[in-house]
C-alpha atoms as a PDB file:
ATOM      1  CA  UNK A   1      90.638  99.633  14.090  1.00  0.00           C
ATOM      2  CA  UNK A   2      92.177 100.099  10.688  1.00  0.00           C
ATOM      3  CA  UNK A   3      91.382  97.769   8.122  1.00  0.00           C
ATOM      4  CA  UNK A   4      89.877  95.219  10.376  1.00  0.00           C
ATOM      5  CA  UNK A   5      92.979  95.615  12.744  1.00  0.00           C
ATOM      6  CA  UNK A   6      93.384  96.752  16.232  1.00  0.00           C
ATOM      7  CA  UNK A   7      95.391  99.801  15.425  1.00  0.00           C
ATOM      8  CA  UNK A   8      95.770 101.377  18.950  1.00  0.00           C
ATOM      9  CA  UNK A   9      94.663 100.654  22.595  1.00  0.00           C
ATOM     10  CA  UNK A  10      93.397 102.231  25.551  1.00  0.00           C
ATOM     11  CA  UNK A  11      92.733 100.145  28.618  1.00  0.00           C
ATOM     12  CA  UNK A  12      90.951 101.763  31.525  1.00  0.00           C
ATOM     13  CA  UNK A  13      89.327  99.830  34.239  1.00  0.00           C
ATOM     14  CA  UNK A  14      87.373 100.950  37.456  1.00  0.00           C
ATOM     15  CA  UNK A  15      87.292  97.188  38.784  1.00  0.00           C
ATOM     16  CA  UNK A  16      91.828  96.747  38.855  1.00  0.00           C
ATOM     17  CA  UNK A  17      91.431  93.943  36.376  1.00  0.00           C
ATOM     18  CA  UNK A  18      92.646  94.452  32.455  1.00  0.00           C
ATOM     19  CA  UNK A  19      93.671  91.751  29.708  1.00  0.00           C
ATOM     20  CA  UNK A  20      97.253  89.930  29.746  1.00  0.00           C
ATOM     21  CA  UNK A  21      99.606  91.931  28.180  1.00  0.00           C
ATOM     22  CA  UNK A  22     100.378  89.091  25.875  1.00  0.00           C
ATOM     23  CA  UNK A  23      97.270  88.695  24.164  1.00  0.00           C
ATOM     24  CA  UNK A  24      96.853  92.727  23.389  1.00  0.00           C
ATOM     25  CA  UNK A  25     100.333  92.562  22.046  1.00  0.00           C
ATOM     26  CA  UNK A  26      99.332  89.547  19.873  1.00  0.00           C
ATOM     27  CA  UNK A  27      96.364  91.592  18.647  1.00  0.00           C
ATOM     28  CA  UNK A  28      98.807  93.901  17.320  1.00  0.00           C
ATOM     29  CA  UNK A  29     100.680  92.135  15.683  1.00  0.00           C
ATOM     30  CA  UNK A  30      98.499  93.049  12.326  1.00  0.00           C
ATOM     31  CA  UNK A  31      96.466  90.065  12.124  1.00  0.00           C
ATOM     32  CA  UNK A  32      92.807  90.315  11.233  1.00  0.00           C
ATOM     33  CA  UNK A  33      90.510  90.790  14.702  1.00  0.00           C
ATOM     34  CA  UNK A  34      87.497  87.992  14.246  1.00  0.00           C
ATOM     35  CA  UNK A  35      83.804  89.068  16.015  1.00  0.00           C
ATOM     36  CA  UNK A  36      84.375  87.089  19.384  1.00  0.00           C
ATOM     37  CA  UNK A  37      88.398  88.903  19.317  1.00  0.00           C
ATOM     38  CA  UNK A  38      87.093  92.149  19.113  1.00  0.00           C
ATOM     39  CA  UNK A  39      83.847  91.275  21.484  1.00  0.00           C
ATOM     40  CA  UNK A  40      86.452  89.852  24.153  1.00  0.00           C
ATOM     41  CA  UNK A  41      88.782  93.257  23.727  1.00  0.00           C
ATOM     42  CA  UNK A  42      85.593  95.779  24.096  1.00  0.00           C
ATOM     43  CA  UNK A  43      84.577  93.755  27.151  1.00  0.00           C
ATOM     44  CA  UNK A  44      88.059  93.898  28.885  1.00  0.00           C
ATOM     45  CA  UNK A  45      88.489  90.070  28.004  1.00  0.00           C
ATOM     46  CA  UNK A  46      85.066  88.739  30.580  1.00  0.00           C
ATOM     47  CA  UNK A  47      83.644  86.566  29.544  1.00  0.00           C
ATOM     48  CA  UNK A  48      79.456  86.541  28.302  1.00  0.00           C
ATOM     49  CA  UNK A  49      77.455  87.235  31.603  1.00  0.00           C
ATOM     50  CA  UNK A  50      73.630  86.046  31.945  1.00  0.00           C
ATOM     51  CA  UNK A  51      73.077  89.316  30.201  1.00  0.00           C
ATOM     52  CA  UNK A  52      74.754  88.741  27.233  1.00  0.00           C
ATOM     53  CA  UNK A  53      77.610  89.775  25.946  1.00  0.00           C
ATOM     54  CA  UNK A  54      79.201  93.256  27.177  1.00  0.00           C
ATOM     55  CA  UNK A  55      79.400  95.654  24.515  1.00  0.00           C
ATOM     56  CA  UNK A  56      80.527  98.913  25.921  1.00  0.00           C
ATOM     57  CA  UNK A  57      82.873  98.030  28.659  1.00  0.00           C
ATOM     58  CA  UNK A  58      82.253 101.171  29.993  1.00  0.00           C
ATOM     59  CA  UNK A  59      78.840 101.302  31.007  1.00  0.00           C
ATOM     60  CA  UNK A  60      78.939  97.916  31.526  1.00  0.00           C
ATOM     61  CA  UNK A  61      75.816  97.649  28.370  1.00  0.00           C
ATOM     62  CA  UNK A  62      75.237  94.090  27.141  1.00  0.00           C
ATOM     63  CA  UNK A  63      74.404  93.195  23.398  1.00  0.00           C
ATOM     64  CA  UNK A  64      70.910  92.058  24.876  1.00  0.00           C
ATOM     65  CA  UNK A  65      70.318  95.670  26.450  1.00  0.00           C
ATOM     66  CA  UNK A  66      70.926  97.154  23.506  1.00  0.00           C
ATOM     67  CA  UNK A  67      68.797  95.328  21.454  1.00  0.00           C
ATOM     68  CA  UNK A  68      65.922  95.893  24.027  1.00  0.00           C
ATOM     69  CA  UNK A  69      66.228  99.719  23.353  1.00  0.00           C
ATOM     70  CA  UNK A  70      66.101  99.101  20.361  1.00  0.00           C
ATOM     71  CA  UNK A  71      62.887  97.141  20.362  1.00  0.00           C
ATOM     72  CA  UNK A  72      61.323  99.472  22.742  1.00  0.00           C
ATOM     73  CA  UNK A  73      62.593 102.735  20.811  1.00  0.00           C
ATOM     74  CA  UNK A  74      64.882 103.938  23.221  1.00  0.00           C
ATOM     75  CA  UNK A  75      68.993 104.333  23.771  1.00  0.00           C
ATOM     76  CA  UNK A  76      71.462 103.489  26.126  1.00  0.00           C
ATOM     77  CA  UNK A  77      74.614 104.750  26.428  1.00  0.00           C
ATOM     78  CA  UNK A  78      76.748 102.598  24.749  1.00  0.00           C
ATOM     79  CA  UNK A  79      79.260 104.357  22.373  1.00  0.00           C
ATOM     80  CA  UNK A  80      78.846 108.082  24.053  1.00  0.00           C
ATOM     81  CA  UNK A  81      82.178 107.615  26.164  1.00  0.00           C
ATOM     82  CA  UNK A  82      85.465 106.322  24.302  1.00  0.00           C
ATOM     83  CA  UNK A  83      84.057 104.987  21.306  1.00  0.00           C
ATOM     84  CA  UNK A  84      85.681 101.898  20.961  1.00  0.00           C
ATOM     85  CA  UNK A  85      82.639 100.182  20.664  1.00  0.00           C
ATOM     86  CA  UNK A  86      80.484 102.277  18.785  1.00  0.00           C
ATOM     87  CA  UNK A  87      81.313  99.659  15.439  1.00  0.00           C
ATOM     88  CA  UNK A  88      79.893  97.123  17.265  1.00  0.00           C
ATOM     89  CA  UNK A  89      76.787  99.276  18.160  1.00  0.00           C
ATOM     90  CA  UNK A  90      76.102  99.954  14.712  1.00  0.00           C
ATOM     91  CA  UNK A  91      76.162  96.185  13.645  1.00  0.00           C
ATOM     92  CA  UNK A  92      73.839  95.309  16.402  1.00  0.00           C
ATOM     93  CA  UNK A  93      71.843  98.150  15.492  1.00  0.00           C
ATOM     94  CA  UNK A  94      72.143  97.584  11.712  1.00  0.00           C
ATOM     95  CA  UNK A  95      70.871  93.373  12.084  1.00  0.00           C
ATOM     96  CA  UNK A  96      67.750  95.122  13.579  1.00  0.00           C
ATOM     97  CA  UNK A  97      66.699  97.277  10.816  1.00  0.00           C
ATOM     98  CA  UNK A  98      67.792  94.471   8.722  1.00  0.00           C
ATOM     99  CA  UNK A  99      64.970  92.487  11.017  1.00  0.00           C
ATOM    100  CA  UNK A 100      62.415  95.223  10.359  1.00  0.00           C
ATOM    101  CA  UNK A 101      62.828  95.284   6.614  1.00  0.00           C
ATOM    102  CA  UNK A 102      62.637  91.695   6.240  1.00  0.00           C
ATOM    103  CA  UNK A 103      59.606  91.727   8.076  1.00  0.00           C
ATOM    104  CA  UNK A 104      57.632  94.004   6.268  1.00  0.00           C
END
């Protein structure tokens, strides 16, 4: 992302399925990616399972798994393989400490 806009992509997929064409090439066409655009590109376009939404497509680590680590003081490893969602990581991560402060 540069400047809130999908700059470059890599699609890799261990299931056969990736997004339409269509709508990455619409992504690039410079406009501005909104939270549930960029949520829906990081998670290959699926939908929000059970688990919450993916976050890191490629360990398959929800937003709700993440924040669970969190609470319990552990990691997963979400952002430690191509990156692209480590932004997304750090906002998740960031509303928690956010939490914390507000709390105490």
């Amino acid at each position: 992302m540069i400047d809130g806009r999908l700059a470059i992509a890599f699609l890799a997929t261990i299931t056969g399925g990736l997004p339409h064409r269509d709508g990455l090439v619409a992504q690039l066409r410079g406009h501005r990616l909104d939270d549930r655009s960029r949520a829906a590109l990081l998670a290959g376009g699926a939908a929000p399972s059970r688990r919450g939404r993916c976050v890191c497509a490629c360990f398959d680590i929800s937003r709700d798994a993440i924040l669970a680590a969190a609470a319990a003081g552990s990691q997963t490893e979400a952002g430690t393989n191509c990156g692209s969602c480590r932004l997304e990581v750090a906002r998740i991560l960031r509303t928690v400490k956010e939490g914390e402060h507000a709390a105490a």
